[in-house]
PDB file of N, CA and C in Angstrom:
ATOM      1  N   UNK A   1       0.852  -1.171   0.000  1.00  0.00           N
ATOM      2  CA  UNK A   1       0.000   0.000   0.000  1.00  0.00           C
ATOM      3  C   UNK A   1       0.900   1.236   0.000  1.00  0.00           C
ATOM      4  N   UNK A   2       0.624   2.202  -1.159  1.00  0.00           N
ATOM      5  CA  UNK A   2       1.128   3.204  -0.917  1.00  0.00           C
ATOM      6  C   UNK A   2       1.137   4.828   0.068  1.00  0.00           C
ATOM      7  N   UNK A   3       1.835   5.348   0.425  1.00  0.00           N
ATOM      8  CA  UNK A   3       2.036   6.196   1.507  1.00  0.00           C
ATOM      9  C   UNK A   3       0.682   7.188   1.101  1.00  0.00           C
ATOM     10  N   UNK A   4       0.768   7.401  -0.573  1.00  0.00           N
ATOM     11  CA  UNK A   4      -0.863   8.114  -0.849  1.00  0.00           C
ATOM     12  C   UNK A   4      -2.090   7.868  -0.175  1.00  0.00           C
ATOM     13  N   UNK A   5      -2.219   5.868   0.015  1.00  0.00           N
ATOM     14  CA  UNK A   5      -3.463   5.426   0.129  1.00  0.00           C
ATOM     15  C   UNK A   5      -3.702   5.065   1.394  1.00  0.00           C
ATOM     16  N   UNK A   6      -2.509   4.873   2.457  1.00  0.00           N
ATOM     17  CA  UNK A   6      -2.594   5.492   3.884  1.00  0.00           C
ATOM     18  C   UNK A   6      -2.759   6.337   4.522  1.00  0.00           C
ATOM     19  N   UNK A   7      -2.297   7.312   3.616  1.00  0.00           N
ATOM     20  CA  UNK A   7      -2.858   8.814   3.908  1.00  0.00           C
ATOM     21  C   UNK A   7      -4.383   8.949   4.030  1.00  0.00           C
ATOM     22  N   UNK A   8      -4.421   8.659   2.598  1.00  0.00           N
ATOM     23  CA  UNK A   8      -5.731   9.037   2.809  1.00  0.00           C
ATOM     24  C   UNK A   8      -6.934   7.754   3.365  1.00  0.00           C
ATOM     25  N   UNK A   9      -6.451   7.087   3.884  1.00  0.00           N
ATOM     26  CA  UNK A   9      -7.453   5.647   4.948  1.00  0.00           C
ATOM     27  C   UNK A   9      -7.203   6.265   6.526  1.00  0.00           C
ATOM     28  N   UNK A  10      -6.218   6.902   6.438  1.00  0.00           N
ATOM     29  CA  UNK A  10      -5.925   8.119   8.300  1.00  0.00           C
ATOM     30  C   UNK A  10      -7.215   9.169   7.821  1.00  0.00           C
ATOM     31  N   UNK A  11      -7.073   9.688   6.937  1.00  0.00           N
ATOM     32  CA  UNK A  11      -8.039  10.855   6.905  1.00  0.00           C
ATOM     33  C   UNK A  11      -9.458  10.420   6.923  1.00  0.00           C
ATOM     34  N   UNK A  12      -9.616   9.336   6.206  1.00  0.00           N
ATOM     35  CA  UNK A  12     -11.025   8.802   6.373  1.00  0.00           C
ATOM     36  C   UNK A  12     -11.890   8.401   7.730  1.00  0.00           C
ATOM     37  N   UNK A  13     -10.436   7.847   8.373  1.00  0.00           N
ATOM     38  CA  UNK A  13     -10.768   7.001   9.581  1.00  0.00           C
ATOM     39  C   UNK A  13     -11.128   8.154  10.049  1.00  0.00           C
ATOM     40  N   UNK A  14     -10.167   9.282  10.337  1.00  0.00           N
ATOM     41  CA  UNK A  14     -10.497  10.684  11.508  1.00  0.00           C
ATOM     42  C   UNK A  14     -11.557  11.009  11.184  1.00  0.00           C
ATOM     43  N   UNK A  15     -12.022  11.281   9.767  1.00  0.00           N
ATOM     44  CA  UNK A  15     -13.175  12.463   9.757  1.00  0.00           C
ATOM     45  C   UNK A  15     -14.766  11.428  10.387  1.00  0.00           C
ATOM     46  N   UNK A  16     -14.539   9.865   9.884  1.00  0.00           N
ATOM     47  CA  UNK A  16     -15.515   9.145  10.570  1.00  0.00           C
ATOM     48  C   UNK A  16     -15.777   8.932  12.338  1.00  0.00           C
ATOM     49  N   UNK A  17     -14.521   9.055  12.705  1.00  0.00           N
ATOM     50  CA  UNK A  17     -14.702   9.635  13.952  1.00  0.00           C
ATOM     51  C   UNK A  17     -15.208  10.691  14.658  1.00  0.00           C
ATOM     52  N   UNK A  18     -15.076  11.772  13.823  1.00  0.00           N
ATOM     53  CA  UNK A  18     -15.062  12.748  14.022  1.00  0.00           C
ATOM     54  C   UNK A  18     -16.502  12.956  14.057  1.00  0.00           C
ATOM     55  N   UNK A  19     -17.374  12.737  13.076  1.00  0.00           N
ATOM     56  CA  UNK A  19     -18.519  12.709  12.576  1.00  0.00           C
ATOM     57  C   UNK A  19     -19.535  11.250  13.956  1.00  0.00           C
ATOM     58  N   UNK A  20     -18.960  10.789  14.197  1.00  0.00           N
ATOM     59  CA  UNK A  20     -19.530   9.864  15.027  1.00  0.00           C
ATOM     60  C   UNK A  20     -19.517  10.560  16.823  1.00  0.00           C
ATOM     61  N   UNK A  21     -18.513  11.211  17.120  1.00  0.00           N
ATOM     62  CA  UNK A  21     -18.393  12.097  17.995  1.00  0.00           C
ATOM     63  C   UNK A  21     -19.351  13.302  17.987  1.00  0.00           C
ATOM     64  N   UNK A  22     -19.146  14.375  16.467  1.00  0.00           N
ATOM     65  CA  UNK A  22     -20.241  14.531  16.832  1.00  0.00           C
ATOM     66  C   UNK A  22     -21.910  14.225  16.981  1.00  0.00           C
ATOM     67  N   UNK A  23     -21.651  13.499  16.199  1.00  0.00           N
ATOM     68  CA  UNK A  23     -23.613  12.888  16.333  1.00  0.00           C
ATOM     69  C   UNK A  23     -23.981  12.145  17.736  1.00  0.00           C
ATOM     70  N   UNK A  24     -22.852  12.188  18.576  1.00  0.00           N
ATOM     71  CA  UNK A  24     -23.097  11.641  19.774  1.00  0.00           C
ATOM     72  C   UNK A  24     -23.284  12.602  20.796  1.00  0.00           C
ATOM     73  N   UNK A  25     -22.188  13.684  20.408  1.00  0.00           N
ATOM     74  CA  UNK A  25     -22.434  15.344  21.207  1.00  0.00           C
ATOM     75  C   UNK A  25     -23.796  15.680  21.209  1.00  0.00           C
ATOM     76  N   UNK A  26     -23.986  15.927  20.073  1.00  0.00           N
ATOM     77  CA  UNK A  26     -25.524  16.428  19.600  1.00  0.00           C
ATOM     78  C   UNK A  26     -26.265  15.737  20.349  1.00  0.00           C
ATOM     79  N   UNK A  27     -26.410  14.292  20.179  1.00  0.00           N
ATOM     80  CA  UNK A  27     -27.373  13.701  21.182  1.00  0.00           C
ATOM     81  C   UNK A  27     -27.985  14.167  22.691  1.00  0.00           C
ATOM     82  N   UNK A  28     -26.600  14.427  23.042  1.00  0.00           N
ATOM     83  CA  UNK A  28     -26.404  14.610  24.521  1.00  0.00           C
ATOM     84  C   UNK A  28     -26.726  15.558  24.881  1.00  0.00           C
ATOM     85  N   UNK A  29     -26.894  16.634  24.018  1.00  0.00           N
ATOM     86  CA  UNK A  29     -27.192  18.183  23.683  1.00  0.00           C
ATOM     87  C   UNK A  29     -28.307  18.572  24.520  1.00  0.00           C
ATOM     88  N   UNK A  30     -29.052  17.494  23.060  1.00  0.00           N
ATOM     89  CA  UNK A  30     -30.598  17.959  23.000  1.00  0.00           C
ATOM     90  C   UNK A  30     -31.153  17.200  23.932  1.00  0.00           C
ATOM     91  N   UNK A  31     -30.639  15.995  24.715  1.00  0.00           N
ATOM     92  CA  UNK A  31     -31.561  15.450  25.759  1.00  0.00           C
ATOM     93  C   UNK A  31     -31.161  16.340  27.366  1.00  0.00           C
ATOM     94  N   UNK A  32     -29.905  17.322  26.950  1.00  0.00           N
ATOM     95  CA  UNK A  32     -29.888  18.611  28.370  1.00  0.00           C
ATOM     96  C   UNK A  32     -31.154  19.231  28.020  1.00  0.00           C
ATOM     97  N   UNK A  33     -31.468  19.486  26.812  1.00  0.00           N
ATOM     98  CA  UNK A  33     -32.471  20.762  26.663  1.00  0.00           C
ATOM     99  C   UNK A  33     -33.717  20.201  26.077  1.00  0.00           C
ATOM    100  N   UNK A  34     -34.145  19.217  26.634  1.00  0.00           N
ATOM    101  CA  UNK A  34     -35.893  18.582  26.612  1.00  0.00           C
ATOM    102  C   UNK A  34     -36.116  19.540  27.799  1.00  0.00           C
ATOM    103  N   UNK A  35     -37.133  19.978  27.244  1.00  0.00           N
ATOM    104  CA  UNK A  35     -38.187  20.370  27.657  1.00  0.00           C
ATOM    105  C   UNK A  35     -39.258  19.219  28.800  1.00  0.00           C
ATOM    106  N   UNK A  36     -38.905  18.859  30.027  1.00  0.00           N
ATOM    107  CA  UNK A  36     -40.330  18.154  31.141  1.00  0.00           C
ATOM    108  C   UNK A  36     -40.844  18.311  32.079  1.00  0.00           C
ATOM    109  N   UNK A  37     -41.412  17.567  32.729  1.00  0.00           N
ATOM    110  CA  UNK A  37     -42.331  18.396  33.924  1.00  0.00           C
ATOM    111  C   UNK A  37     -41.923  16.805  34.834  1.00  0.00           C
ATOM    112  N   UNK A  38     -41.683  17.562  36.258  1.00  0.00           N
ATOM    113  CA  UNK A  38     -41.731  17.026  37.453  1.00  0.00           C
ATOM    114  C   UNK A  38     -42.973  17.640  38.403  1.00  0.00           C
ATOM    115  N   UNK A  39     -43.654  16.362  39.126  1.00  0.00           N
ATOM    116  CA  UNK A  39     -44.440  16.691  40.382  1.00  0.00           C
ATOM    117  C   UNK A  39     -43.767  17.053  41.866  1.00  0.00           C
ATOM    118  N   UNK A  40     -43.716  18.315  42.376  1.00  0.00           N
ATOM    119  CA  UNK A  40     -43.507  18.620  43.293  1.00  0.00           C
ATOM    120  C   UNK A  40     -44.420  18.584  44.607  1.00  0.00           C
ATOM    121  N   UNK A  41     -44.077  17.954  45.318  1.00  0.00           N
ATOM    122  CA  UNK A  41     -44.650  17.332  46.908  1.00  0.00           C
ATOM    123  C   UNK A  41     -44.439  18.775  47.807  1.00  0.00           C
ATOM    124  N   UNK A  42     -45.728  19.462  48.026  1.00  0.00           N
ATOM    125  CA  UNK A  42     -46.046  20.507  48.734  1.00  0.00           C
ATOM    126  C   UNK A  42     -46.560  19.671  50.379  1.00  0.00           C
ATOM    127  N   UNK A  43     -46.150  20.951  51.614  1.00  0.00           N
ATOM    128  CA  UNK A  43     -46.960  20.180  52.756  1.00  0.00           C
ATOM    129  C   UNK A  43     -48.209  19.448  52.660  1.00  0.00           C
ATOM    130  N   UNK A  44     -49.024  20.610  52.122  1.00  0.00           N
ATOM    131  CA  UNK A  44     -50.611  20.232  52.090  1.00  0.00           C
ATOM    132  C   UNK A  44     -51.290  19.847  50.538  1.00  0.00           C
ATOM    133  N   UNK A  45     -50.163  19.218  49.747  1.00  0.00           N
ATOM    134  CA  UNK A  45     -50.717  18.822  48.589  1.00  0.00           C
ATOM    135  C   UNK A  45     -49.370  18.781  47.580  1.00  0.00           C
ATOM    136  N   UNK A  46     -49.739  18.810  46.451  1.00  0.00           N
ATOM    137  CA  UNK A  46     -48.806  19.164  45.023  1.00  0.00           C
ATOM    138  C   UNK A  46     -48.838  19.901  44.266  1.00  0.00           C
ATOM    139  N   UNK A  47     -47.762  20.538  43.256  1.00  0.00           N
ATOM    140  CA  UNK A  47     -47.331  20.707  42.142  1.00  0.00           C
ATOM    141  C   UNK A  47     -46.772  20.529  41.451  1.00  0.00           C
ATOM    142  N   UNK A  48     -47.000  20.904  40.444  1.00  0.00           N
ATOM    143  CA  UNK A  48     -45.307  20.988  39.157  1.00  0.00           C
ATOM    144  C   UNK A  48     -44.582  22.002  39.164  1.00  0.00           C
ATOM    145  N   UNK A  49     -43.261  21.283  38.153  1.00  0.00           N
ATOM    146  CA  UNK A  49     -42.145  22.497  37.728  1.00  0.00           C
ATOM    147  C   UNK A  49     -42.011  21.829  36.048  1.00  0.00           C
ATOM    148  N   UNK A  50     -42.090  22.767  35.693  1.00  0.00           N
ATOM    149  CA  UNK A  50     -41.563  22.532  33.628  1.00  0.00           C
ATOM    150  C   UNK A  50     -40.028  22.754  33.951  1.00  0.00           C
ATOM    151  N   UNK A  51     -39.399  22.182  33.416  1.00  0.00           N
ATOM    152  CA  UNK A  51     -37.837  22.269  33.737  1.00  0.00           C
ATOM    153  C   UNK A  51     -37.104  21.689  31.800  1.00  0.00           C
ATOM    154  N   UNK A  52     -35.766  22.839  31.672  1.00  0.00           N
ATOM    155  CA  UNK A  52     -35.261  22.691  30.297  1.00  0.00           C
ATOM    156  C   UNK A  52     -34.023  22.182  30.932  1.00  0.00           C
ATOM    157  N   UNK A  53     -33.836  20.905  30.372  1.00  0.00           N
ATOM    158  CA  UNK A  53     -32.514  19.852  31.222  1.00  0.00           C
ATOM    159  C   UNK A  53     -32.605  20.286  33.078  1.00  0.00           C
ATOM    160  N   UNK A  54     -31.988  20.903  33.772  1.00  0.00           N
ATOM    161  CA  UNK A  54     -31.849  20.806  35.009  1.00  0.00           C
ATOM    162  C   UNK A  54     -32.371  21.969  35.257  1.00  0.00           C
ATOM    163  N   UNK A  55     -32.774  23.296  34.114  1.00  0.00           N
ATOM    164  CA  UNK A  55     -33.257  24.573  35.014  1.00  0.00           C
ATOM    165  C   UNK A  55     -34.482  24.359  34.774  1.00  0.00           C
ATOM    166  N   UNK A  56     -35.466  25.412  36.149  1.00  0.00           N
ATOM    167  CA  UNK A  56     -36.678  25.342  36.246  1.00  0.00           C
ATOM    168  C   UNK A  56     -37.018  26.676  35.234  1.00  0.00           C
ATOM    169  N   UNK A  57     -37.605  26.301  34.437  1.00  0.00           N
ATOM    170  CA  UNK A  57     -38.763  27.251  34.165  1.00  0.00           C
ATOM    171  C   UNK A  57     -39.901  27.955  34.531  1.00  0.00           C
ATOM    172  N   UNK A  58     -40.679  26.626  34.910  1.00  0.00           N
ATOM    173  CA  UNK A  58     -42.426  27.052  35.634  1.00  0.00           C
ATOM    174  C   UNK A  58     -41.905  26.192  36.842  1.00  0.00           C
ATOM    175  N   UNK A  59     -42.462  27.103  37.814  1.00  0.00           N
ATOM    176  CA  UNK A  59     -42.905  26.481  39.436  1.00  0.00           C
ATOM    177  C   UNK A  59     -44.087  26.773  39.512  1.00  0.00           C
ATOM    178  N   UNK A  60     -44.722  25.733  39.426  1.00  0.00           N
ATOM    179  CA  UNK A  60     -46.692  26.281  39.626  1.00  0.00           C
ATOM    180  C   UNK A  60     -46.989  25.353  41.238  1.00  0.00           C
ATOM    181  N   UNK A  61     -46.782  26.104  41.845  1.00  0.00           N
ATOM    182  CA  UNK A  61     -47.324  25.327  43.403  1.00  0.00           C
ATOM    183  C   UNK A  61     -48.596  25.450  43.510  1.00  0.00           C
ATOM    184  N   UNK A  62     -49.416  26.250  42.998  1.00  0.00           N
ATOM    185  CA  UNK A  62     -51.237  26.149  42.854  1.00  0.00           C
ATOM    186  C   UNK A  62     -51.880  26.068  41.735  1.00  0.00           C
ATOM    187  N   UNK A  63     -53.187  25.797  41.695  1.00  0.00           N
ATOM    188  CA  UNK A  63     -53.590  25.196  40.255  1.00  0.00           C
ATOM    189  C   UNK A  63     -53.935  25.890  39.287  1.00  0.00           C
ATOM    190  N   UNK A  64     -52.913  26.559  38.577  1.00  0.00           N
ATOM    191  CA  UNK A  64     -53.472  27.471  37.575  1.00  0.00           C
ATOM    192  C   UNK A  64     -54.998  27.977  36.933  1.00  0.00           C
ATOM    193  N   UNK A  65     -55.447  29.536  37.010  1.00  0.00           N
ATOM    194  CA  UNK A  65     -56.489  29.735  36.722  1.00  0.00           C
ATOM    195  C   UNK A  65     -57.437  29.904  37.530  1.00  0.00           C
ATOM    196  N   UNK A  66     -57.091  29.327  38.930  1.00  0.00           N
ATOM    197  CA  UNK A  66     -58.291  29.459  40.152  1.00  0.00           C
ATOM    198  C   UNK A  66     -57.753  30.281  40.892  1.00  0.00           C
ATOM    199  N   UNK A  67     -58.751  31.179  41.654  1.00  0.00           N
ATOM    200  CA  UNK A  67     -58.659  32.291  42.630  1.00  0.00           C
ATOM    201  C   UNK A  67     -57.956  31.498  43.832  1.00  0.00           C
ATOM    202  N   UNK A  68     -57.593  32.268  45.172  1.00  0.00           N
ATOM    203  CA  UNK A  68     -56.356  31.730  45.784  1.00  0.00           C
ATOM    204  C   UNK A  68     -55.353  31.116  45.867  1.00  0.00           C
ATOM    205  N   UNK A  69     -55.193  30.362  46.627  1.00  0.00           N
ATOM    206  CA  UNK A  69     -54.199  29.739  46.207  1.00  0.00           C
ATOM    207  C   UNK A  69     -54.623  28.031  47.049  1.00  0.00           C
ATOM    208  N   UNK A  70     -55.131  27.550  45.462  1.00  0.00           N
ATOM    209  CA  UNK A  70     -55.074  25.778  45.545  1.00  0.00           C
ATOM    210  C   UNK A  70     -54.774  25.198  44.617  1.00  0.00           C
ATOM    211  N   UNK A  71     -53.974  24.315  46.094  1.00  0.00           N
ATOM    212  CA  UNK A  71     -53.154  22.979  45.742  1.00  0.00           C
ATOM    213  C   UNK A  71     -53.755  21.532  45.074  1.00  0.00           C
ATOM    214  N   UNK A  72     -52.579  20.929  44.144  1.00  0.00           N
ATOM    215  CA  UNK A  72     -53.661  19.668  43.674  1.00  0.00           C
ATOM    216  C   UNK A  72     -53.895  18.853  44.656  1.00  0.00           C
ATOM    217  N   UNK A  73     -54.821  18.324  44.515  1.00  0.00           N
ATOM    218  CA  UNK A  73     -54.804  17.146  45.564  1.00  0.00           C
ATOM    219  C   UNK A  73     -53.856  16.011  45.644  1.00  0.00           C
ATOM    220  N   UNK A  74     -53.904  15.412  44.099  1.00  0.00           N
ATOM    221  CA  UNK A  74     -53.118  14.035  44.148  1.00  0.00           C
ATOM    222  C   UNK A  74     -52.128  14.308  43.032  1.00  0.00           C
ATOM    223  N   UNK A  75     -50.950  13.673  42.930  1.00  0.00           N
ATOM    224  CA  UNK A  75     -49.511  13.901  42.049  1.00  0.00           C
ATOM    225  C   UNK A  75     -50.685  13.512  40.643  1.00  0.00           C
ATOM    226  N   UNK A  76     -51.354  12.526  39.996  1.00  0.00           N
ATOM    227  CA  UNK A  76     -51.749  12.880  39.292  1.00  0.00           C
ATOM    228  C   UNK A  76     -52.601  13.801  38.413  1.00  0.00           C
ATOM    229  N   UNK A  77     -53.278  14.489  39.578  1.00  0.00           N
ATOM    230  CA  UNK A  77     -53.873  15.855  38.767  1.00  0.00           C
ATOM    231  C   UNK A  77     -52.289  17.074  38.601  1.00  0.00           C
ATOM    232  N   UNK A  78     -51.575  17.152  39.424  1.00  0.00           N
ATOM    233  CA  UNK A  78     -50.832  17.459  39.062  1.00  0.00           C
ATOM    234  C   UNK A  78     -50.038  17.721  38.152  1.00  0.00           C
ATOM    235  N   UNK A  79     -49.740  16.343  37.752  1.00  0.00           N
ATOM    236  CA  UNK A  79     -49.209  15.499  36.039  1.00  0.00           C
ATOM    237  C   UNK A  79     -50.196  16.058  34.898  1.00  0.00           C
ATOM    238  N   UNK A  80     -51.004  15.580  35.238  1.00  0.00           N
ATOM    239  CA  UNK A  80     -51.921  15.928  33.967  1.00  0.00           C
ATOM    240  C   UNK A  80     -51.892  17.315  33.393  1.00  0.00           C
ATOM    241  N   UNK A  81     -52.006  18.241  34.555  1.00  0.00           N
ATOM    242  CA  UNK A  81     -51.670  19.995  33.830  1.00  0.00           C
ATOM    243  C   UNK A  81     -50.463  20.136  33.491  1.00  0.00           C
ATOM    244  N   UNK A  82     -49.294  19.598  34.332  1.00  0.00           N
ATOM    245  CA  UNK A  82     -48.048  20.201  33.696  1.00  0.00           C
ATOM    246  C   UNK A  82     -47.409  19.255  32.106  1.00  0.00           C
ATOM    247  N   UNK A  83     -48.435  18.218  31.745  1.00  0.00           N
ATOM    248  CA  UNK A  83     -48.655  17.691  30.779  1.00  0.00           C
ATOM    249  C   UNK A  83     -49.274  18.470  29.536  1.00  0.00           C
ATOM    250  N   UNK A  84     -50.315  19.641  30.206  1.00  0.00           N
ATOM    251  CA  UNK A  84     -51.359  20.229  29.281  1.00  0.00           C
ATOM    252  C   UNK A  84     -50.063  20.856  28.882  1.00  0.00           C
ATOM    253  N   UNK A  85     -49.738  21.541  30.230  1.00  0.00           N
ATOM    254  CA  UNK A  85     -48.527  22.799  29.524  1.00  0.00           C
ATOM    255  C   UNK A  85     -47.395  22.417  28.710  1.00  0.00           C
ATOM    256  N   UNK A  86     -46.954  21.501  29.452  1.00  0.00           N
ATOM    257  CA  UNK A  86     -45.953  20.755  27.970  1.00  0.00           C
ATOM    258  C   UNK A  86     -46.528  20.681  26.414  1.00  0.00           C
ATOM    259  N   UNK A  87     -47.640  19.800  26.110  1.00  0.00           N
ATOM    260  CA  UNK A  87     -48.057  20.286  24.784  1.00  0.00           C
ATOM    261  C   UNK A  87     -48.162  21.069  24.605  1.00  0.00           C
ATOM    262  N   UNK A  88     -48.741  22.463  25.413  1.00  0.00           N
ATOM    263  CA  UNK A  88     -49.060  23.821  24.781  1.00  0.00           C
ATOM    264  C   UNK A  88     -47.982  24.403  24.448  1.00  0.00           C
ATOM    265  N   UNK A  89     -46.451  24.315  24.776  1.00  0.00           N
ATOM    266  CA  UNK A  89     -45.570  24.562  24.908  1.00  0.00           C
ATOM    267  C   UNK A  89     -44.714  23.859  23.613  1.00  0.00           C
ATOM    268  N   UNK A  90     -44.576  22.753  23.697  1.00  0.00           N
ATOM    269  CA  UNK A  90     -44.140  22.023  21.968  1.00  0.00           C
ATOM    270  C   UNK A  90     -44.952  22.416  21.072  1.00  0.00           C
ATOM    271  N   UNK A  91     -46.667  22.587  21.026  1.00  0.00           N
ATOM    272  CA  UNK A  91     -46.774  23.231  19.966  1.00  0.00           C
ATOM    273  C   UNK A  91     -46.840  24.852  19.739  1.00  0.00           C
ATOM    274  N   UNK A  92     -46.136  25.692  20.443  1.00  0.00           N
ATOM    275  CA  UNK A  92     -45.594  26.795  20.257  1.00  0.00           C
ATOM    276  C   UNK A  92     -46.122  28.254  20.516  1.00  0.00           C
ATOM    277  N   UNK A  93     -47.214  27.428  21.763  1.00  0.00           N
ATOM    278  CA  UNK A  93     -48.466  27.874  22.718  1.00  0.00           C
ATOM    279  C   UNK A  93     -47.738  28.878  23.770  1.00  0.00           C
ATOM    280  N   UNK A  94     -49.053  29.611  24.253  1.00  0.00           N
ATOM    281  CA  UNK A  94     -48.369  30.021  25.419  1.00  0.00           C
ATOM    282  C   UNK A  94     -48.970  29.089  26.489  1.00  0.00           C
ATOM    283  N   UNK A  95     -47.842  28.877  28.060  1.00  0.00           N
ATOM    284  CA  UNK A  95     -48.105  28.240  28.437  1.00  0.00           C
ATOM    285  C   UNK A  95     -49.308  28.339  29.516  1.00  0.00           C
ATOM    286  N   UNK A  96     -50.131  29.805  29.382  1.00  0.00           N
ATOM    287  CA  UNK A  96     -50.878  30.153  30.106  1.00  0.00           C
ATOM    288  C   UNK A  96     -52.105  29.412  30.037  1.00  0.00           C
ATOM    289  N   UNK A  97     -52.414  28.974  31.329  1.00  0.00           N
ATOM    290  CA  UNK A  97     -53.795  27.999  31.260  1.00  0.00           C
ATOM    291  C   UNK A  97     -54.968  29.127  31.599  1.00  0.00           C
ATOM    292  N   UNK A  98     -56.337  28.791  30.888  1.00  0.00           N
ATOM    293  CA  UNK A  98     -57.363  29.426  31.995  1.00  0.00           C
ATOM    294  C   UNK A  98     -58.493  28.607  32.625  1.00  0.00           C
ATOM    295  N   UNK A  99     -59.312  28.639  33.304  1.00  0.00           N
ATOM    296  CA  UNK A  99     -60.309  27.421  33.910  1.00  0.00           C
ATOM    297  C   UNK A  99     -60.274  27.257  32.984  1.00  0.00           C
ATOM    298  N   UNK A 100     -60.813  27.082  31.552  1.00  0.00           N
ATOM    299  CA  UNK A 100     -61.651  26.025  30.874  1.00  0.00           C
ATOM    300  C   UNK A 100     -60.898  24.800  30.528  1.00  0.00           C
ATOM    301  N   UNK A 101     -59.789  25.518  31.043  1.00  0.00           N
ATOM    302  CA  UNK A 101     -58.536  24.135  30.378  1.00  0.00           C
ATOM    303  C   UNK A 101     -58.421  23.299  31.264  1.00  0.00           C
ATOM    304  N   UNK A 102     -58.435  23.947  32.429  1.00  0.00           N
ATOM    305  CA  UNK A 102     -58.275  23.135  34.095  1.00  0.00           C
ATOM    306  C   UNK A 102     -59.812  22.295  34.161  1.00  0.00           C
ATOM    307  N   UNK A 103     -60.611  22.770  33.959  1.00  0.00           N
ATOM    308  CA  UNK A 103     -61.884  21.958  33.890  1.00  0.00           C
ATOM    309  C   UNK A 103     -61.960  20.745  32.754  1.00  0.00           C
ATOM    310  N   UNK A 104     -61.661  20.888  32.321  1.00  0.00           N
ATOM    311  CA  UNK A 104     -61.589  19.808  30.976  1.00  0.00           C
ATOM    312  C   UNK A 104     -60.862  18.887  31.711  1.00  0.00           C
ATOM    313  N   UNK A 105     -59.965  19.168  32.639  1.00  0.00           N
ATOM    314  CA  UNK A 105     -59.459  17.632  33.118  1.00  0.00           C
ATOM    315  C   UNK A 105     -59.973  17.327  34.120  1.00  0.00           C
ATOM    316  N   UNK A 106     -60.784  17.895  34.980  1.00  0.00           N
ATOM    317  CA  UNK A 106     -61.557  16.896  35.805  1.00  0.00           C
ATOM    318  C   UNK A 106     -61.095  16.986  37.475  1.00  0.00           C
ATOM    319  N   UNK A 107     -60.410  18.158  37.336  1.00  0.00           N
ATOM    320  CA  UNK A 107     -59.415  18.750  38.862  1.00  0.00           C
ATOM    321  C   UNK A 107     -60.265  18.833  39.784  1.00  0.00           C
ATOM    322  N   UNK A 108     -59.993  18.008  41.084  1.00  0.00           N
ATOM    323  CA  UNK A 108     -60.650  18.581  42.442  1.00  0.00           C
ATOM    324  C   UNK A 108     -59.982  19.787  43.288  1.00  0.00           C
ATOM    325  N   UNK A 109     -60.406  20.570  44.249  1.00  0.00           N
ATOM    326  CA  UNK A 109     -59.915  21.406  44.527  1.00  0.00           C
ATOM    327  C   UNK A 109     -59.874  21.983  45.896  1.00  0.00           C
ATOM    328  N   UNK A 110     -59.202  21.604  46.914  1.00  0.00           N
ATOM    329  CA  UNK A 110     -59.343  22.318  48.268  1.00  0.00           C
ATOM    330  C   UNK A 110     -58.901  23.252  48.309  1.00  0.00           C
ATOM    331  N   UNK A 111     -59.405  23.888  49.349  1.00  0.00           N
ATOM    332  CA  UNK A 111     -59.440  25.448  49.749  1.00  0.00           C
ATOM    333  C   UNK A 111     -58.422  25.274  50.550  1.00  0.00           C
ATOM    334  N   UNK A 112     -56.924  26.216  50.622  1.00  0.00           N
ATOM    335  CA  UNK A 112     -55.752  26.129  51.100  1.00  0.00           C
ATOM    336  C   UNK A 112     -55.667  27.641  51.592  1.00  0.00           C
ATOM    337  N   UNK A 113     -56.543  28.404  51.759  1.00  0.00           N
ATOM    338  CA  UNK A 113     -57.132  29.580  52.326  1.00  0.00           C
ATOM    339  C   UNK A 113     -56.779  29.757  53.944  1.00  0.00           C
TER     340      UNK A 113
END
């Protein structure tokens, strides 16, 4: 084999590396910066946080849209809104809820008054 065709089988090898490195960077990238929602465990109930890789975005400790301030009852009503807001949010929504949205899922609601 000539010194030409080693040459250029080094250059091939690197740039395939190179290219495999980055498509692995990238990976790693974009799963820091997903966009999800965690349920947060309040004394007297729950909420969520929307969080982009490790920073918080939304802290909603009461249930969006209702007067005072109430808490969900159970981690799954919880889930379910910071679920709404996630879709509203991928599809390029604002993430502002109002009752009719909170009603559509079926939320119970104590008075934390």
């Amino acid at each position: 084999m000539s010194s030409r065709a080693k040459f250029n089988m080094v250059i091939a090898l690197f740039l395939a590396v190179c290219f495999v490195c980055l498509f692995f960077y990238q990976k790693v990238v974009l799963n820091d910066l997903a966009i999800h929602c965690e349920v947060v465990n309040l004394k007297v109930g729950y909420g969520y946080q929307i969080l982009r890789g490790e920073k918080i975005l939304i802290l909603q400790e009461f249930i969006p849209g209702l007067p005072g301030k109430q808490v969900f009852k159970t981690k799954d009503e919880a889930l379910s809104v910071a679920n709404l807001v996630l879709g509203k949010i991928d599809n390029g929504e604002s993430p502002i809820l109002m009752l009719s949205d909170i009603s559509k899922l079926d939320i119970s609601t104590i008075s934390n008054n």
